[in-house]
C-alpha atoms as a PDB file:
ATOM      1  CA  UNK A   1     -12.473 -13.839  -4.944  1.00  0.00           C
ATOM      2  CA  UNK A   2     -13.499 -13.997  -1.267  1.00  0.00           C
ATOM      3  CA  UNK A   3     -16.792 -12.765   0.642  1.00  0.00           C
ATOM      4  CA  UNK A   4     -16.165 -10.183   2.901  1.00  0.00           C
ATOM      5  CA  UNK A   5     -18.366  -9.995   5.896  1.00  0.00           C
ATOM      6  CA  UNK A   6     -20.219  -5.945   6.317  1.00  0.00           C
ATOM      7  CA  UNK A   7     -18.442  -5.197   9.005  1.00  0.00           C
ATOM      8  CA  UNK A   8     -14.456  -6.688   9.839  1.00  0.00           C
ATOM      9  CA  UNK A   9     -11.226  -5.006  11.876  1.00  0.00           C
ATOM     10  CA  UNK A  10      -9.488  -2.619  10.311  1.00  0.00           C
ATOM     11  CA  UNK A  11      -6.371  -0.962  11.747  1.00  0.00           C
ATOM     12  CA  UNK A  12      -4.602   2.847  10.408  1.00  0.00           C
ATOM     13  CA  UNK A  13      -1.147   3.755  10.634  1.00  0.00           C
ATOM     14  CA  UNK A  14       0.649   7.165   9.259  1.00  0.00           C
ATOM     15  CA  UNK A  15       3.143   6.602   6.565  1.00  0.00           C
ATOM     16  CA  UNK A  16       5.320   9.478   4.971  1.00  0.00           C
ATOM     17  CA  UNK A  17       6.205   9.063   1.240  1.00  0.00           C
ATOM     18  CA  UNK A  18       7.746  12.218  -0.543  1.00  0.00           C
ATOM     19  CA  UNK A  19       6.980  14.957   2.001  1.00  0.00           C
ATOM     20  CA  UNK A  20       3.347  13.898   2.415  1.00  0.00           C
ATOM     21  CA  UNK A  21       2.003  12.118   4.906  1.00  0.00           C
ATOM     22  CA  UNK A  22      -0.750   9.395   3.777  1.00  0.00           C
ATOM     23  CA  UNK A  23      -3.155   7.068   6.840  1.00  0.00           C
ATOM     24  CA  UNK A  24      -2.982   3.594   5.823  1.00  0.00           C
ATOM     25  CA  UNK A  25      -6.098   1.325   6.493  1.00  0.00           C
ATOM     26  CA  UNK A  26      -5.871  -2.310   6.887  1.00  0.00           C
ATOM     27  CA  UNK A  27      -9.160  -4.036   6.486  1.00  0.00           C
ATOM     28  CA  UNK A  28      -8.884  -7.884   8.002  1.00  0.00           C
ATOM     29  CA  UNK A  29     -10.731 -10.605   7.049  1.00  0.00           C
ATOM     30  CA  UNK A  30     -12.399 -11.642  10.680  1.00  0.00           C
ATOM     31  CA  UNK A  31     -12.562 -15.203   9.014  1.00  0.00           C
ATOM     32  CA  UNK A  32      -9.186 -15.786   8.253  1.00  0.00           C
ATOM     33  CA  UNK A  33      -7.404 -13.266   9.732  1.00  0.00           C
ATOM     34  CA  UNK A  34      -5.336 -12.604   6.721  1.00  0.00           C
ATOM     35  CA  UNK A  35      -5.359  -8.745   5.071  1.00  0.00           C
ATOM     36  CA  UNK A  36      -8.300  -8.180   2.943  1.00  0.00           C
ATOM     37  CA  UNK A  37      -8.392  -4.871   1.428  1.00  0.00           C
ATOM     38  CA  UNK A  38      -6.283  -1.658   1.619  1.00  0.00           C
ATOM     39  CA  UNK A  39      -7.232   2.068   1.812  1.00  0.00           C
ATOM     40  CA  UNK A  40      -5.253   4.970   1.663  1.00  0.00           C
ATOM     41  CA  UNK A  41      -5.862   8.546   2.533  1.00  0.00           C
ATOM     42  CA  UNK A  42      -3.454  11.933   2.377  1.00  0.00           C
ATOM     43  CA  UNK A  43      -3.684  13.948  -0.921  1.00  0.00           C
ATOM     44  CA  UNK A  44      -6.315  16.178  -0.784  1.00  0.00           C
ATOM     45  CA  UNK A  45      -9.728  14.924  -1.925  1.00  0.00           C
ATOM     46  CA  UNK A  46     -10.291  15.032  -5.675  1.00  0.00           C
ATOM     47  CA  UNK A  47      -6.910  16.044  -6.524  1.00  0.00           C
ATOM     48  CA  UNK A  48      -5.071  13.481  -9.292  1.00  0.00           C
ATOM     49  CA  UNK A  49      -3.090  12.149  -6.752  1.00  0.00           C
ATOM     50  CA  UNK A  50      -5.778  11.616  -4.441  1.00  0.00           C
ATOM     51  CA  UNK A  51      -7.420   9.548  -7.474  1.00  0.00           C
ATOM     52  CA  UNK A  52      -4.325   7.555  -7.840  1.00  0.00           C
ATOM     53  CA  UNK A  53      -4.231   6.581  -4.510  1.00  0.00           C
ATOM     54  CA  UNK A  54      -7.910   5.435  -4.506  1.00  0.00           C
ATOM     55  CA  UNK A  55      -7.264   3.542  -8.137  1.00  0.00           C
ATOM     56  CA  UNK A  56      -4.112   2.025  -6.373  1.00  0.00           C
ATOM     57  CA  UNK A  57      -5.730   0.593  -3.410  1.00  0.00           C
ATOM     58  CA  UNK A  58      -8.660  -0.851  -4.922  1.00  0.00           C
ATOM     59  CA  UNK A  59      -6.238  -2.458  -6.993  1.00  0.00           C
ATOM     60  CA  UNK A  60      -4.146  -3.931  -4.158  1.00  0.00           C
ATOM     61  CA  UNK A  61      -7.041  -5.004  -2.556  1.00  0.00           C
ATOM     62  CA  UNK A  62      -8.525  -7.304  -5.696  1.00  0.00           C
ATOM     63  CA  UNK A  63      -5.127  -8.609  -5.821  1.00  0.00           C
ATOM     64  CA  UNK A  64      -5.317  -9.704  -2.125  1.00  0.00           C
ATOM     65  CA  UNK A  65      -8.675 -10.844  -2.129  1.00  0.00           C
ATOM     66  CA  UNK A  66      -7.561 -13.128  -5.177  1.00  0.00           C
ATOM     67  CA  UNK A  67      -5.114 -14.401  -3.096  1.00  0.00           C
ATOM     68  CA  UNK A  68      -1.436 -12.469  -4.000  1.00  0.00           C
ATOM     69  CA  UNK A  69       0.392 -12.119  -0.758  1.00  0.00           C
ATOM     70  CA  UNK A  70       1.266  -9.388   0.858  1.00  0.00           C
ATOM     71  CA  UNK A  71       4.990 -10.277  -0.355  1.00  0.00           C
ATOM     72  CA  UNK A  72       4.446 -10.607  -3.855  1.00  0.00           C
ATOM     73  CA  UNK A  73       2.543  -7.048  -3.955  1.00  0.00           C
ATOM     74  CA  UNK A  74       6.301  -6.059  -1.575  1.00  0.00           C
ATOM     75  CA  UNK A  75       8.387  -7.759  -4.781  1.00  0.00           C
ATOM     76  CA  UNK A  76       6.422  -5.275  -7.677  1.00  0.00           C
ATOM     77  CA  UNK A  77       7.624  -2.062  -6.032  1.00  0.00           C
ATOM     78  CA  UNK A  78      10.316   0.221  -7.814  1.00  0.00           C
ATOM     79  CA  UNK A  79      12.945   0.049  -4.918  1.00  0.00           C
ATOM     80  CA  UNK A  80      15.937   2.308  -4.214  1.00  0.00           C
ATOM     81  CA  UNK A  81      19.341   0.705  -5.269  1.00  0.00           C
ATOM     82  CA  UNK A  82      19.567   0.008  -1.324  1.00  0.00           C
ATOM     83  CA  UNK A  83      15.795  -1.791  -1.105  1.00  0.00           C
ATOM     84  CA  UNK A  84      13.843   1.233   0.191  1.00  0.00           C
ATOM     85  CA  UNK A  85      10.735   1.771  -1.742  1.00  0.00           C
ATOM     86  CA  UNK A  86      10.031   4.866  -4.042  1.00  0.00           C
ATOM     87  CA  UNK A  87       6.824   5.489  -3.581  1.00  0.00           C
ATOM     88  CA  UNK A  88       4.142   5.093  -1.251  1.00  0.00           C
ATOM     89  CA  UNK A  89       3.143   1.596  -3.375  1.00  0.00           C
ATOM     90  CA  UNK A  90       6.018   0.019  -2.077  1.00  0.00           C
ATOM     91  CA  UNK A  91       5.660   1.529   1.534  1.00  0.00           C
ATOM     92  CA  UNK A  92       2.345   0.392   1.711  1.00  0.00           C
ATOM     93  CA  UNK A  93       3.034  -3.541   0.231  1.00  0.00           C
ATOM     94  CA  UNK A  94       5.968  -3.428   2.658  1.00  0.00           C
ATOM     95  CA  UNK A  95       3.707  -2.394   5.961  1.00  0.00           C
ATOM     96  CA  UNK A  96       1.291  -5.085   5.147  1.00  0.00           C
ATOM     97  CA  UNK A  97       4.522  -7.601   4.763  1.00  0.00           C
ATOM     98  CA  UNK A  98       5.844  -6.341   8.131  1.00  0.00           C
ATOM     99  CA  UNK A  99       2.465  -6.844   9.955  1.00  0.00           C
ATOM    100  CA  UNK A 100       0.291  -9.061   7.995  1.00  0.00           C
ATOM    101  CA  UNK A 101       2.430 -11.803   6.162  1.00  0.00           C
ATOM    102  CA  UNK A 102       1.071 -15.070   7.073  1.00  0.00           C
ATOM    103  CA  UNK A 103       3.050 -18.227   5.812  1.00  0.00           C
ATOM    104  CA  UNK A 104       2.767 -19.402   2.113  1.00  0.00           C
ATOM    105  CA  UNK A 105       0.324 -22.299   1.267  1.00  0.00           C
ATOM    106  CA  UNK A 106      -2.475 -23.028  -0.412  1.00  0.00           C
ATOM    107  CA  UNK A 107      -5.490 -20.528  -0.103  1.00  0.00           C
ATOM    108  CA  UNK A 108      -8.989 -21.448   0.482  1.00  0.00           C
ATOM    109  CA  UNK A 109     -12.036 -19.470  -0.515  1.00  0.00           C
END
């Protein structure tokens, strides 16, 4: 797993998945400049969803800082029969493919 620094860029953008509308945080890794963790915000605070959401980006995040790729999170997503994702899992894994996907190759740590 990798060191984060305190303090490292992080940039928001508003997503819509089933009729609500969730901010997207991007936390980069000033060292690499590769995607390092992942918050979400949109349900309302303390709700279950709001608690999935949390659960689901800390999750997303170990698996980045472990070194999955932004595509492989993209590849686990339940997808429409045309490719669109479901739910906001694969909405998010697809916005960090579409603006953070850095070429395959080893990883160093």
């Amino acid at each position: 797993m990798i060191k984060l620094s305190n303090r490292r860029p992080c940039v928001t953008y508003d997503v819509q998945s089933g009729g609500e509308r969730y901010h997207i945080s991007v936390g980069i890794n000033p060292d690499t400049a590769e995607v390092a963790e992942i918050f979400g915000y949109g349900p309302k605070p303390g709700s279950e969803r709001w608690a999935i959401l949390q659960d689901l980006c800390i999750m997303m995040s170990k698996q980045l800082q472990r070194g999955v790729t932004p595509r492989q999170l993209a590849a686990q997503a339940i997808r429409e029969e045309g490719g669109a994702p479901v739910s906001v899992v694969g909405i998010m894994a697809d916005l960090l493919c579409e603006n953070f996907t850095t070429p395959p190759g080893p990883r160093t740590a």
